[in-house]
C-alpha atoms as a PDB file:
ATOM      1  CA  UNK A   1       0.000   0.000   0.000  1.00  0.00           C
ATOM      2  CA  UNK A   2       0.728   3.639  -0.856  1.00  0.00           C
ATOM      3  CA  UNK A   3       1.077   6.368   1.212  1.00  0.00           C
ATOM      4  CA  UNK A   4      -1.479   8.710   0.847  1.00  0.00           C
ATOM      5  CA  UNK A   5      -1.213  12.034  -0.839  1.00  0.00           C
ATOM      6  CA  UNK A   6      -3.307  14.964  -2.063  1.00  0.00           C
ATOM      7  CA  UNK A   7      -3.056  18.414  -3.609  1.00  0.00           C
ATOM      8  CA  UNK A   8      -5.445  21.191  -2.322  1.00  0.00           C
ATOM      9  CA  UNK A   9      -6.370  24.880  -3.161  1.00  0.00           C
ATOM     10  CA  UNK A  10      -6.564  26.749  -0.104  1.00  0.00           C
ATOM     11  CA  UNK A  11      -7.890  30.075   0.480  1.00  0.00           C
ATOM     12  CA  UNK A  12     -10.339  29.500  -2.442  1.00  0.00           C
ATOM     13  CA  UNK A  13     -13.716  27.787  -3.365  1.00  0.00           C
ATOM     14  CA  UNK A  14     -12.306  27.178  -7.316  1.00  0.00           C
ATOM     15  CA  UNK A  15      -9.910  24.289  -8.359  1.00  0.00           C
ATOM     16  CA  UNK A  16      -6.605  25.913  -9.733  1.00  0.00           C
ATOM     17  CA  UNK A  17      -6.852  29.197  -8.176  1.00  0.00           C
ATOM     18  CA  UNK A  18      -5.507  30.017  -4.272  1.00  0.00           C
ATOM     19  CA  UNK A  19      -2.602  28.242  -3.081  1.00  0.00           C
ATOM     20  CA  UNK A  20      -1.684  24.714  -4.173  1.00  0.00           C
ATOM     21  CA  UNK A  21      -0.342  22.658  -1.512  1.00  0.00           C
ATOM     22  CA  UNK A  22       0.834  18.994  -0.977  1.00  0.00           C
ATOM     23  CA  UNK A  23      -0.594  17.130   2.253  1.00  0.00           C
ATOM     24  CA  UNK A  24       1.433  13.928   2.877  1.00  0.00           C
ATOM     25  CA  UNK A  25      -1.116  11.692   5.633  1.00  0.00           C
ATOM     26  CA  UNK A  26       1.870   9.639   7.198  1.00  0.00           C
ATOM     27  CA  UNK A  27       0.942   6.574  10.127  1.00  0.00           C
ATOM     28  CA  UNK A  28       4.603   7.377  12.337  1.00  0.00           C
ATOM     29  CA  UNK A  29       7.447   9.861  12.252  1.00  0.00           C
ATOM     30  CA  UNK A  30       9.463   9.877   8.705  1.00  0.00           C
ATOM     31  CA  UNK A  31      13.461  11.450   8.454  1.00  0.00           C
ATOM     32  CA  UNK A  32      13.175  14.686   7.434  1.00  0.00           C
ATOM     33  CA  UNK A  33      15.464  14.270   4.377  1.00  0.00           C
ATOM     34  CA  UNK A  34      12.566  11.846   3.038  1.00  0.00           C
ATOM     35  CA  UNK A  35      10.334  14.905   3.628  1.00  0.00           C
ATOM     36  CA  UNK A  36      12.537  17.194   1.902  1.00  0.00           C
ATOM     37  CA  UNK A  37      12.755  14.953  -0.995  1.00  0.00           C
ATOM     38  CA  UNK A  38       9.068  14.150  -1.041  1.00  0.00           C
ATOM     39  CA  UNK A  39       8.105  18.255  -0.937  1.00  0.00           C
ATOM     40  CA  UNK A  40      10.687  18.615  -4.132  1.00  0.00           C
ATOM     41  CA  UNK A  41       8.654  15.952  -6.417  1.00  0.00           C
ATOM     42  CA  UNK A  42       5.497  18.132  -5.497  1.00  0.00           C
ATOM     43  CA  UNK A  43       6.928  21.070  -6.311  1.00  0.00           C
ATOM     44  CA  UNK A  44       4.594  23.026  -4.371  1.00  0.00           C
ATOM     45  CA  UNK A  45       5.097  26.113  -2.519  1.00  0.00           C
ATOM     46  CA  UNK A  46       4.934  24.072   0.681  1.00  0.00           C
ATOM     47  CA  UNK A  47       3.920  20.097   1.285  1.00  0.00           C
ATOM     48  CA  UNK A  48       2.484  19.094   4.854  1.00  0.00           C
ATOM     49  CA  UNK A  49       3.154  15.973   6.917  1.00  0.00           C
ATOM     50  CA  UNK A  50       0.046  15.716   9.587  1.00  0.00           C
ATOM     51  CA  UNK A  51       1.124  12.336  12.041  1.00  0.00           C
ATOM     52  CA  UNK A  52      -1.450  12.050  14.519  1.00  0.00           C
ATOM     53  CA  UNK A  53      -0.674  11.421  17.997  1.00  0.00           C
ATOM     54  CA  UNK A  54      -2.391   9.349  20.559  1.00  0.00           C
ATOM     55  CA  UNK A  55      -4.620  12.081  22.415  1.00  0.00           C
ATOM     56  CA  UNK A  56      -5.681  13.070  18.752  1.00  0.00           C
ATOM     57  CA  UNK A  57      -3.624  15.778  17.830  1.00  0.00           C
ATOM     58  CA  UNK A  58      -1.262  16.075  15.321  1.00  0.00           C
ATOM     59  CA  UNK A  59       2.198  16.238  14.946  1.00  0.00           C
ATOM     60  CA  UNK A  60       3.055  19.072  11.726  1.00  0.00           C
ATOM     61  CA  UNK A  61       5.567  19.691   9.783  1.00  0.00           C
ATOM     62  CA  UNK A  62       6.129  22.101   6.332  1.00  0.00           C
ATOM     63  CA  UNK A  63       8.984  21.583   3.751  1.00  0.00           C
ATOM     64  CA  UNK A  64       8.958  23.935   0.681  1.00  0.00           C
ATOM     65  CA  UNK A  65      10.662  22.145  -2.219  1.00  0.00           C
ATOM     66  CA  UNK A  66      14.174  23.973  -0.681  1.00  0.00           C
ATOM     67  CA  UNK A  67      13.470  24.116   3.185  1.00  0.00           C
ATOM     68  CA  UNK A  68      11.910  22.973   5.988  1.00  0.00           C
ATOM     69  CA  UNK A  69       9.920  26.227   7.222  1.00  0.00           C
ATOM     70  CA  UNK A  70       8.880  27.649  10.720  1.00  0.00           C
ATOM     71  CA  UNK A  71       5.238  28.872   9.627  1.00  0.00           C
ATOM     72  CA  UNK A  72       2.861  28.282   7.212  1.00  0.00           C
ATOM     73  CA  UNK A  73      -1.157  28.458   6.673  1.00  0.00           C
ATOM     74  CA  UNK A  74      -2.390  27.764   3.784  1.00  0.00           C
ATOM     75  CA  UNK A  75      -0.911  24.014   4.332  1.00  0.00           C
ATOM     76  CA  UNK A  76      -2.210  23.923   7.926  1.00  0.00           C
ATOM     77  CA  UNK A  77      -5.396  24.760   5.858  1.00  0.00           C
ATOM     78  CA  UNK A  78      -4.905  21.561   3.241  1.00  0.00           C
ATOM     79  CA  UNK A  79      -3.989  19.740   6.327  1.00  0.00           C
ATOM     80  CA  UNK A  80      -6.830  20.019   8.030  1.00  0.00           C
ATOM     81  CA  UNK A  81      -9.541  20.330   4.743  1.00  0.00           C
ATOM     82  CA  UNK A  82      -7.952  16.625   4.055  1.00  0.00           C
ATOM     83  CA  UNK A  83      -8.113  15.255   7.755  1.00  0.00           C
ATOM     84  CA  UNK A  84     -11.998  16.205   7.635  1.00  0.00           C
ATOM     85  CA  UNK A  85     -12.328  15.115   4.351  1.00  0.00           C
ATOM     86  CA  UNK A  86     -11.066  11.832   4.788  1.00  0.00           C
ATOM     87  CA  UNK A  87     -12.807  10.931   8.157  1.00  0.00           C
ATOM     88  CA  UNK A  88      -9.470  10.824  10.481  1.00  0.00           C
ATOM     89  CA  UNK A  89     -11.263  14.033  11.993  1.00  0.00           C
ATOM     90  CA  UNK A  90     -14.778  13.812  12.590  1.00  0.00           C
ATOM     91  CA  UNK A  91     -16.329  16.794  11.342  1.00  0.00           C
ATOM     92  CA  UNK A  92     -17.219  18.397  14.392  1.00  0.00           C
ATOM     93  CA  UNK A  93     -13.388  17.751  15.880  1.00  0.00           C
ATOM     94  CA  UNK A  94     -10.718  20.468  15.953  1.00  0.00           C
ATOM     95  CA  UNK A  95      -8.126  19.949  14.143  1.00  0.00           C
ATOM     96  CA  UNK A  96      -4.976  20.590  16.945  1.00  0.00           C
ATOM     97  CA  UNK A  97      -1.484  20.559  15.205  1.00  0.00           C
ATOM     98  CA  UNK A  98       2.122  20.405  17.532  1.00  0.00           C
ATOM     99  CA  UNK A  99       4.570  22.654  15.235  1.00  0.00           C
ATOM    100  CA  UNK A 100       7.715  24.268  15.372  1.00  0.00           C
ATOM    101  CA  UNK A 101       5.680  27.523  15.830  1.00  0.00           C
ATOM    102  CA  UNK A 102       3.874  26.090  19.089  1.00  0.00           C
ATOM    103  CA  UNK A 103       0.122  24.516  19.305  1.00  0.00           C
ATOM    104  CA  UNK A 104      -2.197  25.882  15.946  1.00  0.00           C
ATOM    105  CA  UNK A 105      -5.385  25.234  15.657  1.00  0.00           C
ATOM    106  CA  UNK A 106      -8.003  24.743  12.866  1.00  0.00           C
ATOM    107  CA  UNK A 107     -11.895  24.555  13.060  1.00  0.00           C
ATOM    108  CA  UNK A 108     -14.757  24.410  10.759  1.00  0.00           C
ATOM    109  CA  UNK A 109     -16.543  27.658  10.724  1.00  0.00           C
ATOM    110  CA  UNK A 110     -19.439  27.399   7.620  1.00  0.00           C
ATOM    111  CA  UNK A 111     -18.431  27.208   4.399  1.00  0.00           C
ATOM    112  CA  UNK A 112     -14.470  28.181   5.803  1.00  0.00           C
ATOM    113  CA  UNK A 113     -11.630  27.216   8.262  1.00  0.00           C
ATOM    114  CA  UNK A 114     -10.369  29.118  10.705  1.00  0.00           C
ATOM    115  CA  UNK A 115      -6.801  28.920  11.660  1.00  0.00           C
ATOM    116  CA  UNK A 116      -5.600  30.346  14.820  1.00  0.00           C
ATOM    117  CA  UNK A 117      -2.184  31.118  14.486  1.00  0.00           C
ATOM    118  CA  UNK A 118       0.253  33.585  16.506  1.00  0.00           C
ATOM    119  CA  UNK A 119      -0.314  37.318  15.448  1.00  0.00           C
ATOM    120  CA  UNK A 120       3.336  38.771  14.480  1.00  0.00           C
ATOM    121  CA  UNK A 121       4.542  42.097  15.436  1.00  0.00           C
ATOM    122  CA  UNK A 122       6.148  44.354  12.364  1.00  0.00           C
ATOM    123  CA  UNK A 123       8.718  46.330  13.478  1.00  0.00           C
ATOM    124  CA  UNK A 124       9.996  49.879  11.888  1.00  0.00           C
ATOM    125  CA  UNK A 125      13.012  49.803  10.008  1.00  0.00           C
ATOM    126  CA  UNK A 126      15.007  51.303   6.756  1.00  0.00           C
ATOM    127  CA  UNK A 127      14.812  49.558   3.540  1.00  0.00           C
ATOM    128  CA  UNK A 128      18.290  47.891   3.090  1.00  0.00           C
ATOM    129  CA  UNK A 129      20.368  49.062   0.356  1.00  0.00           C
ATOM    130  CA  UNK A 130      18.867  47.194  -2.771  1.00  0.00           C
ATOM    131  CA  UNK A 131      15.347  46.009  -1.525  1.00  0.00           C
ATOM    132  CA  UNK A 132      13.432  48.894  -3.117  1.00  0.00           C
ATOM    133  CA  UNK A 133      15.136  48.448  -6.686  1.00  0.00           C
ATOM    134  CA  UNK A 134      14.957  44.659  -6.705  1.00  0.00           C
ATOM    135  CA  UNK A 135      11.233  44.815  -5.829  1.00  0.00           C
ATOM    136  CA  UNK A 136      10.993  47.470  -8.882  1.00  0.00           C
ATOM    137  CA  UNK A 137       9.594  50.033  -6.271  1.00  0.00           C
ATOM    138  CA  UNK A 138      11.037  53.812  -6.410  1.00  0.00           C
ATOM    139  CA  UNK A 139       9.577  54.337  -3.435  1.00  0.00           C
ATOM    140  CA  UNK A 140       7.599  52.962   0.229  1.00  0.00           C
ATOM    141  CA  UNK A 141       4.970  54.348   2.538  1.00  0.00           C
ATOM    142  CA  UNK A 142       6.344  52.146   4.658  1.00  0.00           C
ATOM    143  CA  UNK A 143       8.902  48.983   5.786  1.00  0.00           C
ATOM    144  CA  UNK A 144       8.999  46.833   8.415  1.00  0.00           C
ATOM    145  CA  UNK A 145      10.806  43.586   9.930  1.00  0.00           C
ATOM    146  CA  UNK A 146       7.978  40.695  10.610  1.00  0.00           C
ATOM    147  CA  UNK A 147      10.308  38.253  12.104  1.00  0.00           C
ATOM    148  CA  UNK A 148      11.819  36.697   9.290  1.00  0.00           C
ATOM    149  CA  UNK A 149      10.390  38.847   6.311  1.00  0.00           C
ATOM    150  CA  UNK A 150      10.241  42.932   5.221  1.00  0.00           C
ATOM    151  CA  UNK A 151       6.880  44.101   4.862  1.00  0.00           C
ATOM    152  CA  UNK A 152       6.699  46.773   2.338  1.00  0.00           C
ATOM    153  CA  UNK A 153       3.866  49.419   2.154  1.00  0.00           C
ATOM    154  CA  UNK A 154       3.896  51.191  -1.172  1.00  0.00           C
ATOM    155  CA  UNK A 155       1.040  54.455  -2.563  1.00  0.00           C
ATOM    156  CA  UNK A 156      -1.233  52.003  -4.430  1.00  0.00           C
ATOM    157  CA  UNK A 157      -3.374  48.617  -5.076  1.00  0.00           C
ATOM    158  CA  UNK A 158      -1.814  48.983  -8.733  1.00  0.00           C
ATOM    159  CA  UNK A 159       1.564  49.381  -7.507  1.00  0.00           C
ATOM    160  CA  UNK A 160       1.166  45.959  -5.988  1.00  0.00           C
ATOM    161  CA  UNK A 161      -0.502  44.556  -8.950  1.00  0.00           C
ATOM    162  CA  UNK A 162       2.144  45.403 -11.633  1.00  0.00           C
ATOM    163  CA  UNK A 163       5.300  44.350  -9.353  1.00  0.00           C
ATOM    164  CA  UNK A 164       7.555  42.584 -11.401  1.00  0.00           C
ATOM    165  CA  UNK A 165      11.092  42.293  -9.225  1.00  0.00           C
ATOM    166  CA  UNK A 166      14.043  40.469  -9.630  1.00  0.00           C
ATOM    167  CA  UNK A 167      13.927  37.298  -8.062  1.00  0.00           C
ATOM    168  CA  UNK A 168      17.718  37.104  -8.136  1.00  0.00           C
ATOM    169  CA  UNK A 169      18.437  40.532  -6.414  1.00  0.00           C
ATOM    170  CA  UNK A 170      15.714  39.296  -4.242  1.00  0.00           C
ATOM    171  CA  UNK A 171      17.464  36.295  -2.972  1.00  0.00           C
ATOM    172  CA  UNK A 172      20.157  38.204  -1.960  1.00  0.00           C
ATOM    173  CA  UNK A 173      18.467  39.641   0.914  1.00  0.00           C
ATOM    174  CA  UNK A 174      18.579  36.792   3.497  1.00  0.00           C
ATOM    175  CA  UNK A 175      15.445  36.958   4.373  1.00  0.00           C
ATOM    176  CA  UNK A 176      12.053  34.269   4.382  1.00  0.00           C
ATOM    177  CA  UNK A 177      11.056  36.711   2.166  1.00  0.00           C
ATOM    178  CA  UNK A 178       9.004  40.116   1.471  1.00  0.00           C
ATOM    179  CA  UNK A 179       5.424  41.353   1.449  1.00  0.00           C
ATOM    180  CA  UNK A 180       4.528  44.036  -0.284  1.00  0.00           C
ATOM    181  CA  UNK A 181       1.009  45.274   0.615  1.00  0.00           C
ATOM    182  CA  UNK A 182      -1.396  48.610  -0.510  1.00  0.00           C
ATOM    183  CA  UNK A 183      -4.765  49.237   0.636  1.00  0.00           C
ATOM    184  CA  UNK A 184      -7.355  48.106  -1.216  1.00  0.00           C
ATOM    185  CA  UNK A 185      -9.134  50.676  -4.013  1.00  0.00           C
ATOM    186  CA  UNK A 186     -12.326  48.933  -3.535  1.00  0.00           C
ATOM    187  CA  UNK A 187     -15.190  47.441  -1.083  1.00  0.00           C
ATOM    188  CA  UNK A 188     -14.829  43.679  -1.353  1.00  0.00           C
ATOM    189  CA  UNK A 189     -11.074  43.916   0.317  1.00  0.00           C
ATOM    190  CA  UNK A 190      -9.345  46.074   3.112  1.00  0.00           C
ATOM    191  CA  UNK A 191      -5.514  45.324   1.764  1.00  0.00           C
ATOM    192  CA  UNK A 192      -3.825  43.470  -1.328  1.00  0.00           C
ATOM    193  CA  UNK A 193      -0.446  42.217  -1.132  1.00  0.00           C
ATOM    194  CA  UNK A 194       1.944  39.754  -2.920  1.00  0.00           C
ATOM    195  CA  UNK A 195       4.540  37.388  -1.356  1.00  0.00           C
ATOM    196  CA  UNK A 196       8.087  37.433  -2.768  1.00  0.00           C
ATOM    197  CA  UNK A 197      10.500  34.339  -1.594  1.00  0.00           C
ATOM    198  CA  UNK A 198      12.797  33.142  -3.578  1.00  0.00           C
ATOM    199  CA  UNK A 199      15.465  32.454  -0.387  1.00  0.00           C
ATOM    200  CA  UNK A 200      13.033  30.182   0.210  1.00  0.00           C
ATOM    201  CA  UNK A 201      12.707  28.600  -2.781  1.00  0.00           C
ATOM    202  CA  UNK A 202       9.999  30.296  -3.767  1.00  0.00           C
ATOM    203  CA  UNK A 203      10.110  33.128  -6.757  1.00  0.00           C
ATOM    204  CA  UNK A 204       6.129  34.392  -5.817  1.00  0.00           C
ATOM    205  CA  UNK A 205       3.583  32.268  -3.278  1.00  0.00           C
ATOM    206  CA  UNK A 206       0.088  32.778  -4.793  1.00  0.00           C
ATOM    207  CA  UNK A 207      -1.455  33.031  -1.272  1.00  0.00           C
ATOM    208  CA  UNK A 208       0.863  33.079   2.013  1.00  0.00           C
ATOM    209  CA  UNK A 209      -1.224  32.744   5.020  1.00  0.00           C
ATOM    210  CA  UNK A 210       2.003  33.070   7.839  1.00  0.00           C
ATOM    211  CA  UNK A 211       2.544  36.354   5.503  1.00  0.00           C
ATOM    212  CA  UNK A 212      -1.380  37.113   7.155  1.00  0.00           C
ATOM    213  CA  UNK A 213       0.249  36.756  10.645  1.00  0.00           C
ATOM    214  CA  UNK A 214       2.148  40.203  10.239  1.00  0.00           C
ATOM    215  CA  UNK A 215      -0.323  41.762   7.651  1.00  0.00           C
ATOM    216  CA  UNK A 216      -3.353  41.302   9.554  1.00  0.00           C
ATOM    217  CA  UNK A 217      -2.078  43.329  12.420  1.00  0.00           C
ATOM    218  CA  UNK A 218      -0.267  45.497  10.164  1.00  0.00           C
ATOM    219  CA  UNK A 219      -4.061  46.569   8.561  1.00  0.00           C
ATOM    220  CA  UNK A 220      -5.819  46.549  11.892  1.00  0.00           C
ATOM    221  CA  UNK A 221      -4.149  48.853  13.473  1.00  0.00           C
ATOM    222  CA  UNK A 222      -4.085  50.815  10.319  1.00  0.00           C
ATOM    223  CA  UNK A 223      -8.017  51.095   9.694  1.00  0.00           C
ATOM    224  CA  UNK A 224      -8.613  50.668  13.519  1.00  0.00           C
ATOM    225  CA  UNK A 225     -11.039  47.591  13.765  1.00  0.00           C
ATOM    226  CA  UNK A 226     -10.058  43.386  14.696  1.00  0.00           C
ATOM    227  CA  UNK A 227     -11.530  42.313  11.573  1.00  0.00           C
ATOM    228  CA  UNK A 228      -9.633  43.021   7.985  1.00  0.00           C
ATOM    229  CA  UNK A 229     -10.356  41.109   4.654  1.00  0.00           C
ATOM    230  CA  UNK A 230      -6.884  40.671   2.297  1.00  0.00           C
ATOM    231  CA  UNK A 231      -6.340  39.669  -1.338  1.00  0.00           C
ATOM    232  CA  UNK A 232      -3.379  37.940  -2.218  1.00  0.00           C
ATOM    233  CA  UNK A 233      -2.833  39.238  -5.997  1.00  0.00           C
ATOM    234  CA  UNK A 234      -1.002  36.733  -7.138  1.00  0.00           C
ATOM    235  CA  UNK A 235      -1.788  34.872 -10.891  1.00  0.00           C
ATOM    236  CA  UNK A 236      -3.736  32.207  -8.977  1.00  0.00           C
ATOM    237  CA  UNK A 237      -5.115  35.129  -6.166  1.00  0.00           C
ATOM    238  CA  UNK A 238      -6.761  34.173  -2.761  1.00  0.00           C
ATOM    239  CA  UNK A 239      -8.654  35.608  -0.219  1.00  0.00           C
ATOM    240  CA  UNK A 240      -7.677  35.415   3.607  1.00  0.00           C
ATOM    241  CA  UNK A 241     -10.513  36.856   6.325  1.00  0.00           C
ATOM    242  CA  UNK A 242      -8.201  37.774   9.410  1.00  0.00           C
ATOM    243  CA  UNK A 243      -9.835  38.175  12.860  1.00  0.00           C
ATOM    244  CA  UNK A 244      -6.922  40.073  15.051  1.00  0.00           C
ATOM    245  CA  UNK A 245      -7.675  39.125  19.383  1.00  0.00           C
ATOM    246  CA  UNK A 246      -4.581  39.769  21.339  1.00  0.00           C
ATOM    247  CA  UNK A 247      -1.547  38.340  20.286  1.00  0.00           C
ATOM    248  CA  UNK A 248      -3.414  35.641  18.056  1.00  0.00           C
ATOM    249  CA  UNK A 249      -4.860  36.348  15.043  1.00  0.00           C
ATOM    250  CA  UNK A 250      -7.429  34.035  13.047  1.00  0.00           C
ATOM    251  CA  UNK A 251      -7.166  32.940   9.728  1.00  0.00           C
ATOM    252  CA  UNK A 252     -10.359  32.133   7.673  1.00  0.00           C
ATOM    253  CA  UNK A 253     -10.781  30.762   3.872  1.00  0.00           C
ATOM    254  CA  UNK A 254     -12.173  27.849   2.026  1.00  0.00           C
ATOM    255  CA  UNK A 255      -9.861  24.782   0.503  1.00  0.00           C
ATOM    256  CA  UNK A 256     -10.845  22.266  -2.565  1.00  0.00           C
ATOM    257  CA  UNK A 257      -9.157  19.098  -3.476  1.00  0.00           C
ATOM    258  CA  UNK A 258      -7.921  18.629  -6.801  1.00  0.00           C
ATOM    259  CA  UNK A 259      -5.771  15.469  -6.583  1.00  0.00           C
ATOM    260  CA  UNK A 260      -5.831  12.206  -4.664  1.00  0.00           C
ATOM    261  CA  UNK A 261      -3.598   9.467  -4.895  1.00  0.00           C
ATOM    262  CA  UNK A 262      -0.876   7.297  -3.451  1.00  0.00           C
ATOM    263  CA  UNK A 263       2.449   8.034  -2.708  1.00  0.00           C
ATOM    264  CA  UNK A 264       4.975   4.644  -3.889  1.00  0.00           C
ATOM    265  CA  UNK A 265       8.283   5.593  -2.704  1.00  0.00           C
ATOM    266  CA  UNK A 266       8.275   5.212   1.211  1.00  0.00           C
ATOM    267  CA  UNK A 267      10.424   6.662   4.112  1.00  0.00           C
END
């Protein structure tokens, strides 16, 4: 027998839009350079490796096809869409998930999930030499240091739109990677942003829901109310409803399936 596998959209209702992502459903532990190696063959922007644990939780881990990462949502998302979906969660069960980035959490909220993940502070800071001109940008409202990332606030939702950096200069920056982010010019959105990282392996992520971590926030404070509604504008595009409480923020959006099947090379 196989191990199974599965490719989901997450943060969208509409095969082949949102963000693709790999969920591997493994029985036991596996060595992490099997992970590695199994998260390159996907090629996705991240592959997820739920192993459940006796009080019903979930051990978690993320590999892009480069790296193992720290964070990410919208394969927590897949995760849990494909532990409901295939009856290892009942559908009335949280989905709990032990990760290098502490104890997330995932229920079934209508039509969406909800993610509760940890809300990340931005921090001022100056552009580094180079960051503005390899993102194509003559200019920022704004930068900040999320962590491991820049956030970058520039004038305008088109600004955003018609980014086209240089993934190479990009790289050079040794950073998870960069946000750039404009408020939204109409009603259906707050904010739009793209993802940029290509240190990760990475060039653009269609819809980055650790990127919502610092974003979220970001907005809230910005337009002065908890709840803020993003769009990723990516080629594929997503939508991520944020909820900001505390230090925690909540993620919501919906997840299809578009591939099931059996993995033949084992750990």
């Amino acid at each position: 027998m196989g191990i199974p596998i599965y490719q989901v959209d997450s943060f969208t209702n509409e095969p082949f839009k949102g963000n693709p992502a790999g969920v591997c459903l493994l029985d036991e532990l596996a060595d992490a350079a099997w992970m590695q190696c199994v998260a390159a063959e996907m090629n996705l922007s991240e592959t997820a490796f739920p192993v459940p644990r006796p009080d019903g939780a979930f051990d978690l881990r993320w590999f892009t096809p480069a790296v193992e990462v720290e964070l990410c949502g919208h394969a927590t998302l897949a995760a849990a869409h494909i532990l409901w979906e295939t009856g290892r969660l009942a559908p009335d069960t949280q989905a709990r998930f032990h990760t290098a980035s502490g104890l997330l959490t995932a229920d079934r909220a209508g039509i969406r999930i909800e993610l509760d993940f940890p809300a990340i502070e931005v921090i001022d800071t100056e552009a580094p030499d180079g960051l503005l001109d390899a993102l194509g940008i003559e200019a920022a409202n704004y930068v900040g240091r999320p962590r491991t990332d820049y956030l970058v606030e520039v004038d305008r939702e088109e600004t955003v739109r018609s980014l086209s950096p240089s993934f190479a200069k990009l790289k050079e920056h040794r950073v998870r990677g960069v946000a750039v982010t404009a408020r939204s010019e109409g009603s259906d959105f707050d904010f739009i942003s793209r993802f940029f990282a290509p240190g990760a392996g990475i060039d653009e992520d269609p819809v980055t829901g650790s990127a919502h971590c610092a974003l979220a926030p970001y907005w809230a404070g910005k337009l002065s109310r908890d709840e803020v509604v993003g769009y990723q504008a990516s080629a594929r595009g997503g939508i991520v409803h944020c909820c900001v409480a505390g230090d925690r923020v909540r993620l919501g959006g919906e997840a299809i399936t578009v591939i099931r099947g059996e993995l033949l090379a084992g750990s």
